[in-house]
PDB file of N, CA and C in Angstrom:
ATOM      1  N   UNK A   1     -39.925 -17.339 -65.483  1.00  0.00           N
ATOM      2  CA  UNK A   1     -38.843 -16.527 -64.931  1.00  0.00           C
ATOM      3  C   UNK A   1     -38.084 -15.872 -66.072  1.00  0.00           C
ATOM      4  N   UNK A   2     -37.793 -14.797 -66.009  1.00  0.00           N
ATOM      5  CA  UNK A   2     -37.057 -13.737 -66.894  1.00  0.00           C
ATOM      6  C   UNK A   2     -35.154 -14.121 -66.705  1.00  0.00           C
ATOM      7  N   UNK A   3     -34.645 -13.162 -67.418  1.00  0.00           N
ATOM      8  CA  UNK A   3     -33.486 -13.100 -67.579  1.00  0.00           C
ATOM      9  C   UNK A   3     -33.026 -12.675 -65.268  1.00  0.00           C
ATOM     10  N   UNK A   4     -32.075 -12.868 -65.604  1.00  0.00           N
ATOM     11  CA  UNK A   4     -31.433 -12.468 -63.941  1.00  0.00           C
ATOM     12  C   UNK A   4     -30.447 -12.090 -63.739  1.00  0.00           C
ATOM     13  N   UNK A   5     -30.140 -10.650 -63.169  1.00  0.00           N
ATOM     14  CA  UNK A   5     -29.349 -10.208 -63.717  1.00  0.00           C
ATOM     15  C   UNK A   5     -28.403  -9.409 -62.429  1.00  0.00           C
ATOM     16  N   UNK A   6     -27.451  -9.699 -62.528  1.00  0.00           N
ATOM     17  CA  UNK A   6     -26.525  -9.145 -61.000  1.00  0.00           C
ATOM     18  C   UNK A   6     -26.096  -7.905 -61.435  1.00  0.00           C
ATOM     19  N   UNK A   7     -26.472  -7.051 -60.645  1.00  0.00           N
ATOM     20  CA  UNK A   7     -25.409  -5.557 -60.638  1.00  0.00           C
ATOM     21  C   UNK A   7     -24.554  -5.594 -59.547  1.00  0.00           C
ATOM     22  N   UNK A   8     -23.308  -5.089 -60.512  1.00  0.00           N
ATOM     23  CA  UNK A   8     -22.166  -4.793 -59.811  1.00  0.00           C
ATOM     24  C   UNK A   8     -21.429  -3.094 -59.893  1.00  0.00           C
ATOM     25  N   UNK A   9     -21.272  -2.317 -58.897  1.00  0.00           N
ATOM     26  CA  UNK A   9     -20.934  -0.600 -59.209  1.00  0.00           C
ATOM     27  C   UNK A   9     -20.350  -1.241 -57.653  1.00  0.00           C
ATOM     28  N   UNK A  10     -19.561   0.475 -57.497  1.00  0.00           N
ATOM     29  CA  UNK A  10     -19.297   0.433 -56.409  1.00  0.00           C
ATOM     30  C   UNK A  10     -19.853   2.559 -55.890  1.00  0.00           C
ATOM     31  N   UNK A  11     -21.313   2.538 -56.995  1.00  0.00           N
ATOM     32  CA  UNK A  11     -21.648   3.406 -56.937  1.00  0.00           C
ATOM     33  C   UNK A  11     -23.271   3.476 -56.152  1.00  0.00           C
ATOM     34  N   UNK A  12     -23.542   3.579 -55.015  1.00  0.00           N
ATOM     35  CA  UNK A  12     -24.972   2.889 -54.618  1.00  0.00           C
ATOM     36  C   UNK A  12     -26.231   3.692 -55.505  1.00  0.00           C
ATOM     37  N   UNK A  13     -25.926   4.881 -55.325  1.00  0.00           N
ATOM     38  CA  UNK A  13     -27.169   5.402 -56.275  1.00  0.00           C
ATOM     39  C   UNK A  13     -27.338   4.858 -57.451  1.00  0.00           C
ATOM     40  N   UNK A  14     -25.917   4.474 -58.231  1.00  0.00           N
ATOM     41  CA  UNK A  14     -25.719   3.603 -59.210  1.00  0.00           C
ATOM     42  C   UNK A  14     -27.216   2.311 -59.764  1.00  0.00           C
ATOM     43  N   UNK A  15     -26.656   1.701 -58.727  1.00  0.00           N
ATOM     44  CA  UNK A  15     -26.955   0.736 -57.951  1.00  0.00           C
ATOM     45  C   UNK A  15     -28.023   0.380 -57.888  1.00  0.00           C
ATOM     46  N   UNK A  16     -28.786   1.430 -57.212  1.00  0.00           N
ATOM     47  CA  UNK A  16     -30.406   1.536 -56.965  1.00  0.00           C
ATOM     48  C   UNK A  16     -31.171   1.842 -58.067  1.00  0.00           C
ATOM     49  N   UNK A  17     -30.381   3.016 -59.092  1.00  0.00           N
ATOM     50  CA  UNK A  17     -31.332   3.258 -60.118  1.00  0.00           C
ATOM     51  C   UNK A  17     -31.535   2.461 -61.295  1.00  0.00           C
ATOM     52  N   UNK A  18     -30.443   1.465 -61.629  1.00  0.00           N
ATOM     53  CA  UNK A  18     -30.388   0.688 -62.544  1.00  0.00           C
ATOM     54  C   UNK A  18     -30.828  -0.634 -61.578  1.00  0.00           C
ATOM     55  N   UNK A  19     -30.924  -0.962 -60.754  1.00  0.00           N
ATOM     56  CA  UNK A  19     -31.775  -1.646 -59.933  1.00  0.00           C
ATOM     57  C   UNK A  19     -33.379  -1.534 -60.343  1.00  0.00           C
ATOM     58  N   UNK A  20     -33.860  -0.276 -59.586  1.00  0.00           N
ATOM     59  CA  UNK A  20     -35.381   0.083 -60.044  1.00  0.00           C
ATOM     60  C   UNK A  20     -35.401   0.045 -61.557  1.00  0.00           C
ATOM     61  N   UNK A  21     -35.262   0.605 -62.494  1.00  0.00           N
ATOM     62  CA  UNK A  21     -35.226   0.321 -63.977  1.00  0.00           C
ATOM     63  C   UNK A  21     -35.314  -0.718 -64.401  1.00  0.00           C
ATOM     64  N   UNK A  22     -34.970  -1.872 -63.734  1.00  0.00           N
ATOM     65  CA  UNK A  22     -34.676  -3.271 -64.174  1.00  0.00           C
ATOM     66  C   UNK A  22     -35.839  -3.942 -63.863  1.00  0.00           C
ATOM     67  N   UNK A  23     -36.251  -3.875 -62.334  1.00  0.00           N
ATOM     68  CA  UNK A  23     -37.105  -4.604 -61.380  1.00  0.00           C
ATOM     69  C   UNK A  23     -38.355  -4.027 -62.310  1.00  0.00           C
ATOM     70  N   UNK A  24     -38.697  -2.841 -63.534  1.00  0.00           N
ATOM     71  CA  UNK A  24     -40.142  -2.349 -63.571  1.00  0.00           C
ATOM     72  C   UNK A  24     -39.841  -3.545 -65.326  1.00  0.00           C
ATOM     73  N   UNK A  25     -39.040  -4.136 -65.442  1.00  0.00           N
ATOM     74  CA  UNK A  25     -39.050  -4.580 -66.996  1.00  0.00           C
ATOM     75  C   UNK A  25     -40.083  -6.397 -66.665  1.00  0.00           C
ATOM     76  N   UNK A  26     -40.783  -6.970 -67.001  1.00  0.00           N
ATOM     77  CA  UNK A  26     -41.268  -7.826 -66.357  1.00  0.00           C
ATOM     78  C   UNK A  26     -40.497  -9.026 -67.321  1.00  0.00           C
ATOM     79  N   UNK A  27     -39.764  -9.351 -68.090  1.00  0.00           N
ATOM     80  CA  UNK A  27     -38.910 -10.612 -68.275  1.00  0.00           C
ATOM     81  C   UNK A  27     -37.153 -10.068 -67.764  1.00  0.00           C
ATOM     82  N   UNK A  28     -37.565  -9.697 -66.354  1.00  0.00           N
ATOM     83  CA  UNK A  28     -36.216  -8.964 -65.977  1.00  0.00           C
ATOM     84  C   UNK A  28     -36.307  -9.183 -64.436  1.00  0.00           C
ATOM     85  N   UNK A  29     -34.991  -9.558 -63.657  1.00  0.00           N
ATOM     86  CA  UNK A  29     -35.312 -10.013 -62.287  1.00  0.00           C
ATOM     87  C   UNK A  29     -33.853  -9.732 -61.541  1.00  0.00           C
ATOM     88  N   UNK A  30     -33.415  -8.699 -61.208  1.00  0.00           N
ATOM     89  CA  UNK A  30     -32.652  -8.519 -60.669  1.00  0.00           C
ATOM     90  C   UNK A  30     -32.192  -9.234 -59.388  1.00  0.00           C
ATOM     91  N   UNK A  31     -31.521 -10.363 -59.283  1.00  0.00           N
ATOM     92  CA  UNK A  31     -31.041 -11.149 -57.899  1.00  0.00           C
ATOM     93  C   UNK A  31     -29.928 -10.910 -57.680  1.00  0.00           C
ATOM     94  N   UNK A  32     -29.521 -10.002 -57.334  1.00  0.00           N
ATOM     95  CA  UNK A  32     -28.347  -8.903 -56.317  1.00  0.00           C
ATOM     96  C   UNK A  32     -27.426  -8.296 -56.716  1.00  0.00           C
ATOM     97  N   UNK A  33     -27.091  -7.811 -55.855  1.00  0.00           N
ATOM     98  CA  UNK A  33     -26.327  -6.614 -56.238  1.00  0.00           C
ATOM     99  C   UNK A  33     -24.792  -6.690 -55.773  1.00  0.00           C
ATOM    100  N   UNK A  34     -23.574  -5.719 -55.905  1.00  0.00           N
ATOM    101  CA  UNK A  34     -22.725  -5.934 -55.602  1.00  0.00           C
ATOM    102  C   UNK A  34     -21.865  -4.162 -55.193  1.00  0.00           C
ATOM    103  N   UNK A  35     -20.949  -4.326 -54.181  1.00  0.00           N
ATOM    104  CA  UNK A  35     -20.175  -2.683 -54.365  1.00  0.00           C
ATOM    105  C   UNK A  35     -18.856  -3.143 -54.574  1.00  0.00           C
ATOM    106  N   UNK A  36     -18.202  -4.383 -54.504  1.00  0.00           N
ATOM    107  CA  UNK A  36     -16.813  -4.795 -55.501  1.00  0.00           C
ATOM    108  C   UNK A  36     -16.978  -5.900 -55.854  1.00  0.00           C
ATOM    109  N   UNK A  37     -15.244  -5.562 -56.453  1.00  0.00           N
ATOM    110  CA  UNK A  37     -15.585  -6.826 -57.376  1.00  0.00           C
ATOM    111  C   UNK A  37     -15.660  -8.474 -56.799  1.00  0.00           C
ATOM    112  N   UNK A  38     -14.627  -8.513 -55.395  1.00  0.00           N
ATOM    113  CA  UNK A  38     -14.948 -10.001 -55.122  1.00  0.00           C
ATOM    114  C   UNK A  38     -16.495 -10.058 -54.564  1.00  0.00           C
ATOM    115  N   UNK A  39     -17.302  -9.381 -54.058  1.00  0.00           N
ATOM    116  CA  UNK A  39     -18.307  -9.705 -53.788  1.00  0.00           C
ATOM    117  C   UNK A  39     -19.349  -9.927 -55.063  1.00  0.00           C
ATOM    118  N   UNK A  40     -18.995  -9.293 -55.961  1.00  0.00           N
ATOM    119  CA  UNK A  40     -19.658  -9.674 -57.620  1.00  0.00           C
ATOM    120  C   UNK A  40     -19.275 -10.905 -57.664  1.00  0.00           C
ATOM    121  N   UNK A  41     -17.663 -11.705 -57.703  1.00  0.00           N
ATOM    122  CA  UNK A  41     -17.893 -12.813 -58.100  1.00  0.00           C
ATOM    123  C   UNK A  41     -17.818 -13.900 -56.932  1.00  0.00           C
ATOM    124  N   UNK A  42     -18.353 -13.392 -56.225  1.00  0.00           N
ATOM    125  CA  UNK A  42     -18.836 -14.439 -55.149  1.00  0.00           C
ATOM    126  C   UNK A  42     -20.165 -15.012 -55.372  1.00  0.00           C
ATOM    127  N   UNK A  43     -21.239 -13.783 -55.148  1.00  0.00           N
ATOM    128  CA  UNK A  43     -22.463 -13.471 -55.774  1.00  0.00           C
ATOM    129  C   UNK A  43     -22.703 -14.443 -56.854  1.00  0.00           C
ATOM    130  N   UNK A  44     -22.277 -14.514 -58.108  1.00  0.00           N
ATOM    131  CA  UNK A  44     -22.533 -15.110 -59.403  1.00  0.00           C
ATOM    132  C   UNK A  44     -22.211 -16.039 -59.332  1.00  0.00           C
ATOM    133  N   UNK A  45     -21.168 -16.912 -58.628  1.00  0.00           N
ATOM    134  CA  UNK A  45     -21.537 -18.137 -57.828  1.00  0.00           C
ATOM    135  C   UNK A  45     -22.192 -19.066 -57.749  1.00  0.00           C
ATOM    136  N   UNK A  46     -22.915 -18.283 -56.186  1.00  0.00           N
ATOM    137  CA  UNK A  46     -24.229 -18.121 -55.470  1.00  0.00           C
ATOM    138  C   UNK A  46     -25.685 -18.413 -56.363  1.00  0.00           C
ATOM    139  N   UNK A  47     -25.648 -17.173 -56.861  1.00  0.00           N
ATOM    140  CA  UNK A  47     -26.546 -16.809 -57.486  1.00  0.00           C
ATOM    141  C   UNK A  47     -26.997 -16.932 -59.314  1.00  0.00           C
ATOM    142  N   UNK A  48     -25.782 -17.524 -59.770  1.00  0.00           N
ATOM    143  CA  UNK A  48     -25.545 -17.443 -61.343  1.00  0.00           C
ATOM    144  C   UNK A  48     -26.876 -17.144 -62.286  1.00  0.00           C
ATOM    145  N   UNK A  49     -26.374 -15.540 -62.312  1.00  0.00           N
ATOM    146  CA  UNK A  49     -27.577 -15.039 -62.895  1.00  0.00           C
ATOM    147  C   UNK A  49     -26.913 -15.110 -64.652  1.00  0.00           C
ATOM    148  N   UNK A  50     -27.860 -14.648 -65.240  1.00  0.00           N
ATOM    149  CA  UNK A  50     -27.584 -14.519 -66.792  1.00  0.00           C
ATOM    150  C   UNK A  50     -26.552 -13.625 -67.219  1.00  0.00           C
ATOM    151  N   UNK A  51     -26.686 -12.344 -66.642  1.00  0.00           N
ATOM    152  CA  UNK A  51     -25.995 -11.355 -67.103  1.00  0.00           C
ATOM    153  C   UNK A  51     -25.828 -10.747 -65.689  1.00  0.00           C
ATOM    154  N   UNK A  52     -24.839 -10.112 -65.901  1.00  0.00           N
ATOM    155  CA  UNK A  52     -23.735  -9.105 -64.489  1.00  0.00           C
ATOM    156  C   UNK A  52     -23.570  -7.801 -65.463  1.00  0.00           C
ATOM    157  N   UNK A  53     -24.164  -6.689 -64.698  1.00  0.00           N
ATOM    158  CA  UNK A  53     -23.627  -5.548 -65.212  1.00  0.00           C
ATOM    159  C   UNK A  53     -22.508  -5.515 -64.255  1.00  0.00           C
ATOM    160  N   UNK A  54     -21.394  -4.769 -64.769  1.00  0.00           N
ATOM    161  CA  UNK A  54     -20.099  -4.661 -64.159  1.00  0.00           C
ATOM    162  C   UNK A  54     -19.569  -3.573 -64.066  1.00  0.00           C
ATOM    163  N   UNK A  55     -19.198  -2.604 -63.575  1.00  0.00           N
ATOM    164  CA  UNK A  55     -18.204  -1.324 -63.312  1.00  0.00           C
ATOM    165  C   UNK A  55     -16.546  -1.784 -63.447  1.00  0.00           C
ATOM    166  N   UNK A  56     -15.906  -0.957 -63.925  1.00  0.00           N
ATOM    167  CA  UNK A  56     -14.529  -1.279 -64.836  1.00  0.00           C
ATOM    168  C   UNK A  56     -13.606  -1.195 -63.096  1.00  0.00           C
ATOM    169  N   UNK A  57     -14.200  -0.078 -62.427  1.00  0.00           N
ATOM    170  CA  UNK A  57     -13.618   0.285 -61.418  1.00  0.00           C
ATOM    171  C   UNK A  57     -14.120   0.260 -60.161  1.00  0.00           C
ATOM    172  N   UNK A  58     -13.513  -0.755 -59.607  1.00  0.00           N
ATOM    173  CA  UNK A  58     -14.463  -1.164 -57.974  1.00  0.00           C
ATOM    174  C   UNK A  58     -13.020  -1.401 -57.132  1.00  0.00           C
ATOM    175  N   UNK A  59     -13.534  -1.345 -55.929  1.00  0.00           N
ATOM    176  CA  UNK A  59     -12.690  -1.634 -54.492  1.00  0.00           C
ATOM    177  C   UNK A  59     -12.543  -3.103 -54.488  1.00  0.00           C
ATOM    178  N   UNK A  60     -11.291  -4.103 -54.086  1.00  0.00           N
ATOM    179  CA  UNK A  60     -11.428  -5.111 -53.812  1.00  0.00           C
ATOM    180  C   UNK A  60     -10.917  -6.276 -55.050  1.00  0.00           C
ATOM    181  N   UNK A  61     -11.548  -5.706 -55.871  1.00  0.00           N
ATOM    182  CA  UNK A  61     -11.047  -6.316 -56.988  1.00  0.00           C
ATOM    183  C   UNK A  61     -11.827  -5.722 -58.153  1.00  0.00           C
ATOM    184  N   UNK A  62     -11.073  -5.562 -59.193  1.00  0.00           N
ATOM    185  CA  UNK A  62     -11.579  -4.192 -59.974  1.00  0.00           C
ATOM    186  C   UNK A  62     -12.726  -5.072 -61.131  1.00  0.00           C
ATOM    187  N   UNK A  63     -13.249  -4.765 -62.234  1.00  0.00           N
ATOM    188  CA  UNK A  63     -14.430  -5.263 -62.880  1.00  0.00           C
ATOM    189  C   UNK A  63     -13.554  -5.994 -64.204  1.00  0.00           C
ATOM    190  N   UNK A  64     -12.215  -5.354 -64.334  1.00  0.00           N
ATOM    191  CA  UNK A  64     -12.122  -6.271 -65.557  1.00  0.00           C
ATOM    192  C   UNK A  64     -11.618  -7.699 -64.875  1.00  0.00           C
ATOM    193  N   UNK A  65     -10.635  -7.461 -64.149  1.00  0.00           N
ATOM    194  CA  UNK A  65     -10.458  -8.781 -63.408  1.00  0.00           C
ATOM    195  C   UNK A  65     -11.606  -9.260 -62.624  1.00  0.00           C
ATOM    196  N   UNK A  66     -12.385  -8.997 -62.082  1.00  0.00           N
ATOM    197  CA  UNK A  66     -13.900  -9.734 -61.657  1.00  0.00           C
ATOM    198  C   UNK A  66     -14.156 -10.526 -62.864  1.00  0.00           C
ATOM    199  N   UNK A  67     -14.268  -9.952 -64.046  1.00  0.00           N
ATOM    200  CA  UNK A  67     -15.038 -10.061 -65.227  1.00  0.00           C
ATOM    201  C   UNK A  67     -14.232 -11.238 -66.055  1.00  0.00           C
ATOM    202  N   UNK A  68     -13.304 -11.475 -65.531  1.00  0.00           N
ATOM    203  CA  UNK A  68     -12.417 -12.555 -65.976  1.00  0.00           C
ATOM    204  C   UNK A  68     -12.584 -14.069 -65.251  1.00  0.00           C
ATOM    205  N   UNK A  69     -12.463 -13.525 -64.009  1.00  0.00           N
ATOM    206  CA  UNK A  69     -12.736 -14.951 -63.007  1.00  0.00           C
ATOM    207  C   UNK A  69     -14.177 -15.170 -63.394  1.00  0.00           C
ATOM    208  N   UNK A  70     -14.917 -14.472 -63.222  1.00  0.00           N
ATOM    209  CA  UNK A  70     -16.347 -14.611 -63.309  1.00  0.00           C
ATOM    210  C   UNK A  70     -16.440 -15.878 -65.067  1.00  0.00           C
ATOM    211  N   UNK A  71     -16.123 -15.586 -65.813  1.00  0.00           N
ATOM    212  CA  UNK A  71     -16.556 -15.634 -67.389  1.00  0.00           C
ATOM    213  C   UNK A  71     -15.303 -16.789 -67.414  1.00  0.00           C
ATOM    214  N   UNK A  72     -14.127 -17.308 -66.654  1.00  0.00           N
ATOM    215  CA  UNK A  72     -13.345 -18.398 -66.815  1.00  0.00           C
ATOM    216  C   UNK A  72     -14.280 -19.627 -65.582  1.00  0.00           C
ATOM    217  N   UNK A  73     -14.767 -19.126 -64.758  1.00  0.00           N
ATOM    218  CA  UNK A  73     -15.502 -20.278 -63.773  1.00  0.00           C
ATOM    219  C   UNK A  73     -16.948 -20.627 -64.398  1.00  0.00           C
ATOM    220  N   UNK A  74     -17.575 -19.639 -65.134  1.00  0.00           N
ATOM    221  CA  UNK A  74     -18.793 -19.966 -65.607  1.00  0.00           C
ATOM    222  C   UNK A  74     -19.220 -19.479 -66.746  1.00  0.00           C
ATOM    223  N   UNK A  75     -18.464 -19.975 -67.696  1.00  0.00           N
ATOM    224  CA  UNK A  75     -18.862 -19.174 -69.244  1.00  0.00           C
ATOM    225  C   UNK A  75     -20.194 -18.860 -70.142  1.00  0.00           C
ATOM    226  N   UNK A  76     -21.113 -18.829 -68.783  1.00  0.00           N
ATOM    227  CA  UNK A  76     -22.236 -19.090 -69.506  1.00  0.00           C
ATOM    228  C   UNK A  76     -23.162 -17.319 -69.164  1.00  0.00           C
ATOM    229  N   UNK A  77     -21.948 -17.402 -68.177  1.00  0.00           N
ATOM    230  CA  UNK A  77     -23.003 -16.002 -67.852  1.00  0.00           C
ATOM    231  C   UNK A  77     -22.205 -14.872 -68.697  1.00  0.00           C
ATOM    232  N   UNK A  78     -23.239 -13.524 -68.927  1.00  0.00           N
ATOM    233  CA  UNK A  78     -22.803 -12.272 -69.904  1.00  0.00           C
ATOM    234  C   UNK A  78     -22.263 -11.575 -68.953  1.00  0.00           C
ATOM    235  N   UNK A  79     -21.360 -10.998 -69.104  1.00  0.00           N
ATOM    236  CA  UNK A  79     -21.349  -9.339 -68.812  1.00  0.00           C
ATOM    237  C   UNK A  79     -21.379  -8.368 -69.787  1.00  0.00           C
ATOM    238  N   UNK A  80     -21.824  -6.956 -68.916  1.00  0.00           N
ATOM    239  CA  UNK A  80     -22.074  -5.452 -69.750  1.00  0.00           C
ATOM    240  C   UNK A  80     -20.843  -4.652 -68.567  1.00  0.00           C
ATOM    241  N   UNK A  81     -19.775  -4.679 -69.487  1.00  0.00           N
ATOM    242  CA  UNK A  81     -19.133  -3.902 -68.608  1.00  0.00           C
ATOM    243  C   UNK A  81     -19.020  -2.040 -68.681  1.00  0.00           C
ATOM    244  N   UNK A  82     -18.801  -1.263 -68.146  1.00  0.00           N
ATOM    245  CA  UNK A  82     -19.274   0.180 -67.842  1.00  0.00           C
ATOM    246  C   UNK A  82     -18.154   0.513 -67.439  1.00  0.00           C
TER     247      UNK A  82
END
C-alpha cells in the first residue's frame, strides 16, 4: 500500500483533477475527498491518511483551522496547504 492521501478543496473540479493525477501515481491512493473543512477533519479521523491536501479557504470551517485540529488530534498526518 502507497502513501494515502485525503483531498480537501471546496473546488470539485479541483477535486477531481488532483484526484485523477493522484489515483494514475501507483505508490499513491487517494481515500477521500472533502468540500470543507469539518468534513476534512472528520474524514482524517475515519480514514487517517498520510497526507491531506488542504485549501486555505473552505465553507464550514476554513483549512487553516481544519489544519490545526487535524495536526493537534493526530500529529502524524502531513498537510500541503493551497
Amino acid at each position: 500500500m502507497g502513501i494515502k492521501i485525503l483531498i480537501a478543496d471546496n473546488h470539485k473540479i479541483f477535486r477531481e483533477a488532483v484526484g485523477s493525477l493522484l489515483s494514475n501515481e501507483p505508490d499513491m491512493e487517494v481515500v477521500g475527498v472533502a468540500e470543507d473543512g469539518r468534513t476534512a477533519a472528520q474524514l482524517a479521523r475515519e480514514l487517517q491518511p498520510d497526507v491531506i491536501t488542504m485549501e486555505i479557504s473552505m465553507p464550514n470551517l476554513n483549512g487553516i483551522d481544519a489544519t490545526r485540529l487535524i495536526t493537534r488530534e493526530m500529529p502524524k498526518i502531513k498537510a500541503i496547504a493551497r
